[in-house]
Protein backbone atom coordinates (compact mmCIF):
# COMPACT_ATOMS: atom_id res chain seq x y z
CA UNK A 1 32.02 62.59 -13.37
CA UNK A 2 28.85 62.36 -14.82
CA UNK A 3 27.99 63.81 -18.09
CA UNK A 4 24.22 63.96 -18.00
CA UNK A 5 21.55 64.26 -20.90
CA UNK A 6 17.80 64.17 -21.63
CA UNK A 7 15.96 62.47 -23.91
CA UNK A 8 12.50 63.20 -25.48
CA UNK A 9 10.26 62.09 -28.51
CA UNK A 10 8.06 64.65 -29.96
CA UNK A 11 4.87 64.24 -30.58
CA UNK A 12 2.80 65.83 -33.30
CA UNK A 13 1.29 68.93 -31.82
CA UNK A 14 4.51 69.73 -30.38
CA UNK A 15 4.37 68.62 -26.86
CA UNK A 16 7.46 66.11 -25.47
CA UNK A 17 7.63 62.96 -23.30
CA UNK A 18 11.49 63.08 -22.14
CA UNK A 19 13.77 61.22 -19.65
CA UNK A 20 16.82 61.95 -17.78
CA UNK A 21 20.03 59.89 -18.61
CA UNK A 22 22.51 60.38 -15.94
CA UNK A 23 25.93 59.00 -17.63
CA UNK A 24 27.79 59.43 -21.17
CA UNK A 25 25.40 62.27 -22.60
CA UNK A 26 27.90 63.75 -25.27
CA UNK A 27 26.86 62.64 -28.78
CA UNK A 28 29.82 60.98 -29.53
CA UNK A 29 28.11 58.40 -26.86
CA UNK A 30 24.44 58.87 -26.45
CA UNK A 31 24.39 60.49 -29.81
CA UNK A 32 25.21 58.05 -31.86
CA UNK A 33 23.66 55.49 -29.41
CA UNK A 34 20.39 57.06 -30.25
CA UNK A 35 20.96 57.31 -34.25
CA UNK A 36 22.20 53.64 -34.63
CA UNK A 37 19.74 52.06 -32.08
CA UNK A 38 16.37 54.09 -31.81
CA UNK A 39 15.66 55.58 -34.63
CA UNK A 40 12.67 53.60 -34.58
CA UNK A 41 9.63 54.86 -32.56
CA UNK A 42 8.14 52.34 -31.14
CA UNK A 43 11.67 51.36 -30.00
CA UNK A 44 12.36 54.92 -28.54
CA UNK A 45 9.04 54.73 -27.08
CA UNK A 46 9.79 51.30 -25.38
CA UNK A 47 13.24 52.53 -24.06
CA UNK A 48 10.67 55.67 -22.69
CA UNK A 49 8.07 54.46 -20.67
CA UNK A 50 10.96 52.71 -18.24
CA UNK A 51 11.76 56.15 -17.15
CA UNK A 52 14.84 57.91 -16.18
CA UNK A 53 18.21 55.88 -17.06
CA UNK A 54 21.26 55.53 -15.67
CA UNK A 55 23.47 54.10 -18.04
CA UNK A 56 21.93 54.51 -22.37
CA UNK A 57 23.32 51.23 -23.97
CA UNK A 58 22.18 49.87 -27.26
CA UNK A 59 19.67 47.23 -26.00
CA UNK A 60 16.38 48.03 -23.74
CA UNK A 61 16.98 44.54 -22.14
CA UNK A 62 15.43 43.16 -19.03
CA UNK A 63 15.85 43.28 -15.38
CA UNK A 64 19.36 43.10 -14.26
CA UNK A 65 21.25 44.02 -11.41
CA UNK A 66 22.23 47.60 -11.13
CA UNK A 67 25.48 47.49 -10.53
CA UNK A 68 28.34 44.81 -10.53
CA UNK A 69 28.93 45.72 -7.04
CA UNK A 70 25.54 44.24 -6.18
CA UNK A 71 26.54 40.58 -7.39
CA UNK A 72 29.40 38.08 -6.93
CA UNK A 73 29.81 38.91 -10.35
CA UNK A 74 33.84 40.16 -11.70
CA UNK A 75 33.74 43.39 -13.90
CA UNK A 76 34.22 40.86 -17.21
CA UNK A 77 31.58 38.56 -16.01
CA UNK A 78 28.92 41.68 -15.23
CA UNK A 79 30.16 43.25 -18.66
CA UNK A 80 29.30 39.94 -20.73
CA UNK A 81 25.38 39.71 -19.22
CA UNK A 82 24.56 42.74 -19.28
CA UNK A 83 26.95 45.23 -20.68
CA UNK A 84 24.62 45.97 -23.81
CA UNK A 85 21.41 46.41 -21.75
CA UNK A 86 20.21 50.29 -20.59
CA UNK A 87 20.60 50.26 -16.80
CA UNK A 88 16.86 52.23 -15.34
CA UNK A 89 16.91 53.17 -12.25
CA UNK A 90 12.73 52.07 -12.12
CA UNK A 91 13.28 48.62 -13.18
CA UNK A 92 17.04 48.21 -12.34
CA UNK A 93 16.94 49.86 -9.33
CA UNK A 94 13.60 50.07 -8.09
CA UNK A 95 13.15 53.77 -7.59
CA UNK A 96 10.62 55.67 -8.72
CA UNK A 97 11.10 57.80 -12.23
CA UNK A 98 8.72 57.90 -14.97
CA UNK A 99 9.15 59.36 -18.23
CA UNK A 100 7.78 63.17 -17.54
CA UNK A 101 5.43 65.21 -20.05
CA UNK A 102 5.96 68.47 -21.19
CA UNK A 103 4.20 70.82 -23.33
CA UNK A 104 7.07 71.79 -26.05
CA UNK A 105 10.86 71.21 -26.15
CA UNK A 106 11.26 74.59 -24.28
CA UNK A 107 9.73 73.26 -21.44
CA UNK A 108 11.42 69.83 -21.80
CA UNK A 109 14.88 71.67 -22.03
CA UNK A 110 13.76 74.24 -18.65
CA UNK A 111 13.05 71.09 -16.82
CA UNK A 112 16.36 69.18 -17.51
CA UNK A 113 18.21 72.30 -17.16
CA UNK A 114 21.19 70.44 -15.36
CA UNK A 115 22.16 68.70 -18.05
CA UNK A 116 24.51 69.16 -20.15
CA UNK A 117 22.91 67.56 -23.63
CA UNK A 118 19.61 67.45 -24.57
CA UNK A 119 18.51 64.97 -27.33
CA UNK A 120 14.59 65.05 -29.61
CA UNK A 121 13.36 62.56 -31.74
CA UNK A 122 9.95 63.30 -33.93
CA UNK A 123 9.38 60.02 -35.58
CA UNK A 124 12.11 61.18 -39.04
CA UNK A 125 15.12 62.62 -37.27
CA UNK A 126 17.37 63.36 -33.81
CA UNK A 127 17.75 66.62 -33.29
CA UNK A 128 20.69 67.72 -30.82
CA UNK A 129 20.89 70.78 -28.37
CA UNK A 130 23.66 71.58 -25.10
CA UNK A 131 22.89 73.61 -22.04
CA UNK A 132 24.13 76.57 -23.70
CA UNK A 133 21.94 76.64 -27.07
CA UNK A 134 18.93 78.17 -27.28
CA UNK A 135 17.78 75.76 -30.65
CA UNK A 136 18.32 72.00 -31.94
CA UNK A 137 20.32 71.12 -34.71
CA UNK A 138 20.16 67.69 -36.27
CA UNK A 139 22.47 65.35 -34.35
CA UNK A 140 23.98 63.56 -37.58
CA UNK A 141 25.67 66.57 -38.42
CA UNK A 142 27.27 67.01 -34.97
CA UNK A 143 28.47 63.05 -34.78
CA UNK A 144 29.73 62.10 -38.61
CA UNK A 145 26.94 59.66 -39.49
């Protein structure tokens, strides 16, 4: 079962560009993802404007197949290419996803309300909520870094 997440950067006035992330949201996954591999903004930014992902892994990378199960490819094999690459379901997959816009993290929370972790960067530090938090706490805290 999926554990789903969003995640947003925060811009100076306030306002949020976010994505959905459909697999591995708790922190001890897409947490520390996040802190040890875009805590850089341009980076974050990058991983961003591909829209909604599918599977967060510690390398944008480039076009790949989706799944294993669309090559000839064994699990191993599949895992080797392109097991460190984020799997987007725009450029992966070809659906359409973008990265949304929202006008605080309020709004960027009410949108992705069916997931169950929601993750902020503002250029200095990831901040951390769940579904059933009203406020963000800083993620290092919550993961040990």
């Amino acid at each position: 079962m999926a554990t789903r997440s969003a995640i947003g950067f925060v811009e100076y006035d306030g306002s949020v560009t976010g994505v959905y992330c459909h697999w591995d949201g708790y922190p001890e996954h897409n947490g520390m993802v996040l802190l040890e591999h875009y805590s850089d903004t341009y980076k974050l930014l990058d991983l961003l404007e591909q829209g909604d992902i599918s599977s967060l892994c510690p390398e944008i990378g480039v076009q790949h197949p989706f799944s294993r199960f669309e090559t000839n490819l064994t699990d191993a094999a599949y895992e080797e290419l392109y097991g460190r690459m984020t799997t987007f379901y725009t450029r992966d997959r070809g659906e359409k996803c973008p990265a949304k816009d929202f006008s605080d993290s309020i709004a960027f929370k009410d949108h992705y309300g069916d997931c169950q972790y929601f993750y902020l960067y503002d250029g200095n530090e990831w901040t951390y909520s769940d579904r059933n938090k009203t406020g963000f706490e800083s993620l290092p805290i919550l993961v040990g870094a």
